[in-house]
Protein backbone atom coordinates (compact mmCIF):
# COMPACT_ATOMS: atom_id res chain seq x y z
CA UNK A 1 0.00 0.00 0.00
CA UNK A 2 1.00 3.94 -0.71
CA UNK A 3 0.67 6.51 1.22
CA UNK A 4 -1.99 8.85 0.82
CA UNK A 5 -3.56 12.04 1.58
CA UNK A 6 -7.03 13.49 1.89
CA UNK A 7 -8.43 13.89 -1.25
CA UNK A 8 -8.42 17.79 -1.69
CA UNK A 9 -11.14 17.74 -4.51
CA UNK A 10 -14.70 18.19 -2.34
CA UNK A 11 -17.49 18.46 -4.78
CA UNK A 12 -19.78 15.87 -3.51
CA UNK A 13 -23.59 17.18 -3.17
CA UNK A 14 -25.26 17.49 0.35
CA UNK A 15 -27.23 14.61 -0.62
CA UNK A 16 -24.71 12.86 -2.14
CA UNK A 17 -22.49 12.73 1.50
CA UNK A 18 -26.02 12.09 3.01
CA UNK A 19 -26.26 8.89 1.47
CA UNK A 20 -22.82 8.01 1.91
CA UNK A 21 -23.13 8.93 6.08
CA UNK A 22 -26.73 6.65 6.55
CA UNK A 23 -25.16 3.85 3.97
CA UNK A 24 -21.68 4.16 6.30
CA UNK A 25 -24.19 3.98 9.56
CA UNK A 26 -25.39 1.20 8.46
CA UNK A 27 -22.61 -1.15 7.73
CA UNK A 28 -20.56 0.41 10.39
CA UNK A 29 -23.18 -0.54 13.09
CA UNK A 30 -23.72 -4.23 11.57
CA UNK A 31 -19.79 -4.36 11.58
CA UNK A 32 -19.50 -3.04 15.62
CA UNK A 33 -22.41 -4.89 16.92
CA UNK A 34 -25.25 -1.84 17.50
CA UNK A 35 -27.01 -1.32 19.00
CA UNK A 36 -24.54 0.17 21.80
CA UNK A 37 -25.42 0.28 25.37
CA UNK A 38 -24.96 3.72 26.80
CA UNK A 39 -21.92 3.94 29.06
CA UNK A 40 -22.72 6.58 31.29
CA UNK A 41 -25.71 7.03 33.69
CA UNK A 42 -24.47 10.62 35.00
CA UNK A 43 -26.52 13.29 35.46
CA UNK A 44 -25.61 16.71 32.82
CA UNK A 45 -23.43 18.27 35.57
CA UNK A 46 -21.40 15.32 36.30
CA UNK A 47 -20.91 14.50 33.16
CA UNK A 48 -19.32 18.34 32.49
CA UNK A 49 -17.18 17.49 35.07
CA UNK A 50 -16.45 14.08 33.98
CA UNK A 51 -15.72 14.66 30.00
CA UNK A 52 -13.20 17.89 31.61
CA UNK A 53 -11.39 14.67 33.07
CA UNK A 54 -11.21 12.57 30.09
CA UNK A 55 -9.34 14.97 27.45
CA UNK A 56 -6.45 13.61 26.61
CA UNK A 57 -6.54 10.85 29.22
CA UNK A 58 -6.23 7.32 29.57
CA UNK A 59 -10.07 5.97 30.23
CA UNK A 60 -8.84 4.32 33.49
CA UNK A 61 -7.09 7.07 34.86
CA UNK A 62 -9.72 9.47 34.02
CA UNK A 63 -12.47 7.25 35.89
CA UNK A 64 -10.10 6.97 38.94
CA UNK A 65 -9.72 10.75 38.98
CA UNK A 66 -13.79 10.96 39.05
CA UNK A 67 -14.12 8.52 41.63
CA UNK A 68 -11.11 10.18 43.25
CA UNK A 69 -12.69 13.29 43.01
CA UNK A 70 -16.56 12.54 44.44
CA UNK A 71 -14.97 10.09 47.15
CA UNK A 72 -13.28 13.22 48.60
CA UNK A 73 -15.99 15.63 47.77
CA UNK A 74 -18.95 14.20 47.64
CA UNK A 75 -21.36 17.39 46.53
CA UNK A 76 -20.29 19.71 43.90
CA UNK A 77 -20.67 22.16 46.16
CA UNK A 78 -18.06 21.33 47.88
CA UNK A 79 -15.61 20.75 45.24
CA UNK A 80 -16.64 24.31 43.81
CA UNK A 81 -15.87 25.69 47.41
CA UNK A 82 -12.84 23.77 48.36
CA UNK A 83 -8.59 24.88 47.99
CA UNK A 84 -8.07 24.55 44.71
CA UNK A 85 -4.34 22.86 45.49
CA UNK A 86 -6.91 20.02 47.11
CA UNK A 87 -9.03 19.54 44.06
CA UNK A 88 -5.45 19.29 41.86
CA UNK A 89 -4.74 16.23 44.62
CA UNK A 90 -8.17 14.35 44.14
CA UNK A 91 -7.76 14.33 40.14
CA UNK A 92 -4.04 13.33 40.22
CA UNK A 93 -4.48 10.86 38.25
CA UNK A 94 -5.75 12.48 34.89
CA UNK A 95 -3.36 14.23 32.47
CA UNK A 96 -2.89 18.42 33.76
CA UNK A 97 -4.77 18.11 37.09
CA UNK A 98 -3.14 21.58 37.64
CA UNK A 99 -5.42 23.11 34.62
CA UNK A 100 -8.24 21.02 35.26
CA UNK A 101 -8.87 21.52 38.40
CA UNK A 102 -9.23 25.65 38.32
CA UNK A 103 -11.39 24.78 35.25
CA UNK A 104 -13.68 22.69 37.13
CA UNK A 105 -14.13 25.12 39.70
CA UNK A 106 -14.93 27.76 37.41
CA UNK A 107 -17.66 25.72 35.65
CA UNK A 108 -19.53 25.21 39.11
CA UNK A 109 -19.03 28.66 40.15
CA UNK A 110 -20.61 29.73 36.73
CA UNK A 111 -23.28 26.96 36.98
CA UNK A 112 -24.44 28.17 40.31
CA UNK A 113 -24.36 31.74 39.53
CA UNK A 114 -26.34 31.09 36.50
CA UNK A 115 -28.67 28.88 38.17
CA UNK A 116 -28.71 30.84 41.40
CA UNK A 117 -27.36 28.13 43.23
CA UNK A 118 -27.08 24.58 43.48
CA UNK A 119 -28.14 23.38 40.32
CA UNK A 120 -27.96 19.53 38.34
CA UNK A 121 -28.74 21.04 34.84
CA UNK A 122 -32.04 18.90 34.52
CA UNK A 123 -33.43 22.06 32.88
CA UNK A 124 -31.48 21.20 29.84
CA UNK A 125 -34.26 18.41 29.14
CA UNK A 126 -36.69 21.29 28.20
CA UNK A 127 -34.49 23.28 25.84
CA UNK A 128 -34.27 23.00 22.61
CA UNK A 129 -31.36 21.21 21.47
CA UNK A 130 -29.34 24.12 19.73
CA UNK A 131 -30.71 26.27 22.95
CA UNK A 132 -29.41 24.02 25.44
CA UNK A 133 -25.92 23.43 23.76
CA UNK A 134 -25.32 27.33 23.53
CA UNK A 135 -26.33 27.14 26.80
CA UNK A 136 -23.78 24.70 27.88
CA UNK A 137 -20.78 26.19 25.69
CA UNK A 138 -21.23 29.62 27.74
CA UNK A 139 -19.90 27.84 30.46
CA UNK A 140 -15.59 28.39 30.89
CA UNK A 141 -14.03 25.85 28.37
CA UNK A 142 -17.30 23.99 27.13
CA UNK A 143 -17.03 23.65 23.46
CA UNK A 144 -19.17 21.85 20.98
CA UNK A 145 -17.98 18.49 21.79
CA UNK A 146 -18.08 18.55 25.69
CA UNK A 147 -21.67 20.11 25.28
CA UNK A 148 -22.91 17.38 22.60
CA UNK A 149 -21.61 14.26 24.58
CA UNK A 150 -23.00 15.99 28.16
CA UNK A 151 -26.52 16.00 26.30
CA UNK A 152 -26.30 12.73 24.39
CA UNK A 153 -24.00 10.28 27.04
CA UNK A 154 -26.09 12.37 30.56
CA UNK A 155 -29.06 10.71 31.82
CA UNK A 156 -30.45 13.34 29.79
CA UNK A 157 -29.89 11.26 26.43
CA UNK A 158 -30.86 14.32 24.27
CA UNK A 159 -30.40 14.06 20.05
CA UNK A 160 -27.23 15.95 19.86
CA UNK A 161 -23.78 14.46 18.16
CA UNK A 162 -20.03 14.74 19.79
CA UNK A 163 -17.42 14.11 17.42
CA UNK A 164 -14.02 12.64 18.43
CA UNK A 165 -10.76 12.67 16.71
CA UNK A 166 -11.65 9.05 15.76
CA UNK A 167 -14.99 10.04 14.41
CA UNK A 168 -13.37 13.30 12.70
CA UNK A 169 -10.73 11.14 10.80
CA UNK A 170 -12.99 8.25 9.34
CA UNK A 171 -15.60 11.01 8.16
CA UNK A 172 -12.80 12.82 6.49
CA UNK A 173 -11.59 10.17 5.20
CA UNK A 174 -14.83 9.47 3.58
CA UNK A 175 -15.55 12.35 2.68
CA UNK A 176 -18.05 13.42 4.32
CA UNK A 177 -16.65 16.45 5.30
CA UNK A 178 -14.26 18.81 3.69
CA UNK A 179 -10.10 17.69 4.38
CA UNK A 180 -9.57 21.57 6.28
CA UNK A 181 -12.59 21.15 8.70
CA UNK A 182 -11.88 20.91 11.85
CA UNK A 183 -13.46 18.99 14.55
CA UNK A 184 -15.24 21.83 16.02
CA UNK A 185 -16.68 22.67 12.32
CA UNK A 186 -17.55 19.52 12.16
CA UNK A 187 -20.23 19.09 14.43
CA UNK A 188 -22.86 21.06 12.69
CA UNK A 189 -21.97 20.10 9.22
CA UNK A 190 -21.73 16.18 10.28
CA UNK A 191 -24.90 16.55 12.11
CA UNK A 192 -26.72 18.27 9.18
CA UNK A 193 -26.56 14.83 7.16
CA UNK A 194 -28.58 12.64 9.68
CA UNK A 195 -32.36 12.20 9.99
CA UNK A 196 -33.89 14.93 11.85
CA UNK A 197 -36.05 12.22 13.74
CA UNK A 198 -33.25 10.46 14.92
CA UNK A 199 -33.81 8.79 18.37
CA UNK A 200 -30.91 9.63 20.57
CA UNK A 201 -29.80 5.81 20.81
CA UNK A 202 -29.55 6.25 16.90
CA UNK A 203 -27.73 9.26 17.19
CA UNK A 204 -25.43 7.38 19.78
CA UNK A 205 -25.20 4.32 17.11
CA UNK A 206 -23.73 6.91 15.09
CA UNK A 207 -21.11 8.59 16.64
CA UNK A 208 -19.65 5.11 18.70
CA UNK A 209 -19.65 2.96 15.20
CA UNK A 210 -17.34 5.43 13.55
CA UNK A 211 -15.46 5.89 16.65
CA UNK A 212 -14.76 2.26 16.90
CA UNK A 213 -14.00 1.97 13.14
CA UNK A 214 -11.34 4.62 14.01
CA UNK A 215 -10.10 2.49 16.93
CA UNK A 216 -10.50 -0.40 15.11
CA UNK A 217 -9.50 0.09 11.42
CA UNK A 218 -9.39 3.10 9.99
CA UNK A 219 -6.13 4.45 12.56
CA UNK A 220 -4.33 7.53 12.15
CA UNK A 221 -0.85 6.02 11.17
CA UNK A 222 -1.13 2.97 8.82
CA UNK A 223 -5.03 2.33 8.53
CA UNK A 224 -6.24 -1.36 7.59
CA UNK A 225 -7.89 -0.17 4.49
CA UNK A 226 -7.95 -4.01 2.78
CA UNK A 227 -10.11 -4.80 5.40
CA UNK A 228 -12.44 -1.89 5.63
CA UNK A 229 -16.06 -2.38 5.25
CA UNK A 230 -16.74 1.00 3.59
CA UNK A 231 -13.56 0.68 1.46
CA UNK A 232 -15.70 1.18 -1.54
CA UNK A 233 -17.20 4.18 -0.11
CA UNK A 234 -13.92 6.09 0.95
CA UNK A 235 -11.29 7.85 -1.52
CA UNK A 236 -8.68 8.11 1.03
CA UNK A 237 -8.75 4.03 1.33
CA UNK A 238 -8.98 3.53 -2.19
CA UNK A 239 -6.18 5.81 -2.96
CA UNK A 240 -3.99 3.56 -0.77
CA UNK A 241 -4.77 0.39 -2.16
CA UNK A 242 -4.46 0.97 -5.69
C-alpha cells in the first residue's frame, strides 16, 4: 500500500455525503455490533465534570480521577468551594490536574451563579437542542464536543452528536466532510446529514460505530484499508490500495 492524503477535490452534493453517512451507519453498526449500550448514567453536571477529566486521558485514569474526586468531595458544592491545590490532589491521576482543576471550579461557580445556586442542569431536558448546547458552551471551556456528549451520554440522552478525533478522521476520510474542517466545524456540518427524527440511541449508534471503526480500522498512522467495510465508499482508502 501507498501513502496517501485526503483527497483535496470536495465536490460531492449534500445529498450525495447524506447517502454516503446513513449507507456508512449502516454497515458500520452491523460491523460493531449496534445497538450500543450507553456507558454513562451521570446526570448533565457530572458528566461536564467528567468529560473535563477525560481529554487527553487514559479511560482508566480518568475514571479513577472521578471517583477520586466525588470520594473526597462528595457534593459539587463542595468541590466548587474547596482549595483549589486540594481539588489538583483528588484528580491526580488524569493528564494536567493543575489546569483542570481551576477549570472545574470555574464551571460550578458559573453553573451556580447562572442557576442561582445549586443546580444539576435537569433544565437542559426542556431546551431545545441548539438552545441548550449554547447554553452549555457559555460555560468556561465547554465547546461543541463537551456540550454534545453531556446532552447525548447524561441521563439526559438528548439528540445531539459529539465528534471525536476518531470520528473526525474516518468522516474525512470518507468524505463526508471537507479535508480543512476541523473537529469543532464539524459538528454542525456532520450533524446536518442525519435524519432529523433520529432517536438519541440512533444518534449514539452513530457517533460510537465510527469511533470504533477509528479504533479499530481506519487508525491515524497505517489504517487497515484491505479490510475496511466502507472501502468502496472512501477515496482516502482507495487511494492507498491501488
Amino acid at each position: 500500500m501507498k501513502p496517501a492524503t485526503l483527497p483535496a477535490d470536495f465536490t460531492a452534493t449534500f445529498a450525495e455525503r447524506q447517502h454516503k453517512a446513513l449507507l456508512v451507519h449502516d454497515r458500520l453498526c452491523a460491523e460493531y455490533g449496534a445497538p450500543f449500550r450507553f456507558f454513562s448514567t451521570k446526570d448533565p453536571l457530572s458528566e461536564i465534570i467528567s468529560s473535563l477529566l477525560s481529554h487527553r486521558t487514559k479511560n482508566a485514569d480518568s475514571h479513577r480521577a472521578y471517583q477520586q474526586l466525588r470520594a473526597a468531595f462528595p457534593t459539587w458544592a463542595e468541590v466548587r468551594d474547596a482549595p483549589t491545590a486540594e481539588i489538583e490532589a483528588a484528580i491526580s491521576p488524569a493528564t494536567w490536574p493543575e489546569q483542570k482543576a481551576p477549570r472545574i471550579q470555574a464551571i460550578l461557580r458559573a453553573v451556580s451563579q447562572r442557576c442561582g445556586g445549586p443546580c444539576d442542569l435537569e433544565m437542559l431536558a426542556d431546551m431545545p437542542i441548539p438552545e441548550a448546547r449554547a447554553w452549555l458552551e457559555e460555560l468556561p471551556g465547554v465547546g461543541p464536543k463537551t456540550s454534545a456528549a453531556v446532552l447525548l451520554f447524561s441521563s439526559l440522552r438528548r439528540p445531539a452528536m459529539p465528534v471525536d478525533s476518531h470520528h473526525h478522521r474516518v468522516a474525512q476520510r470518507l468524505g463526508l466532510i471537507g479535508p480543512k474542517v476541523g473537529e469543532a466545524a464539524a459538528h454542525p456540518q456532520l450533524a446536518a446529514l442525519l435524519p432529523p427524527d433520529w432517536t438519541a440511541q440512533q444518534v449514539y449508534d452513530h457517533h460510537e460505530a465510527l469511533m470504533f471503526h477509528g479504533q479499530k480500522c481506519c487508525y491515524f498512522h497505517t489504517p487497515a484499508c484491505g479490510r475496511c467495510v466502507v472501502l468502496d465508499q472512501c477515496p482516502f482508502g482507495q487511494a492507498r490500495v491501488k
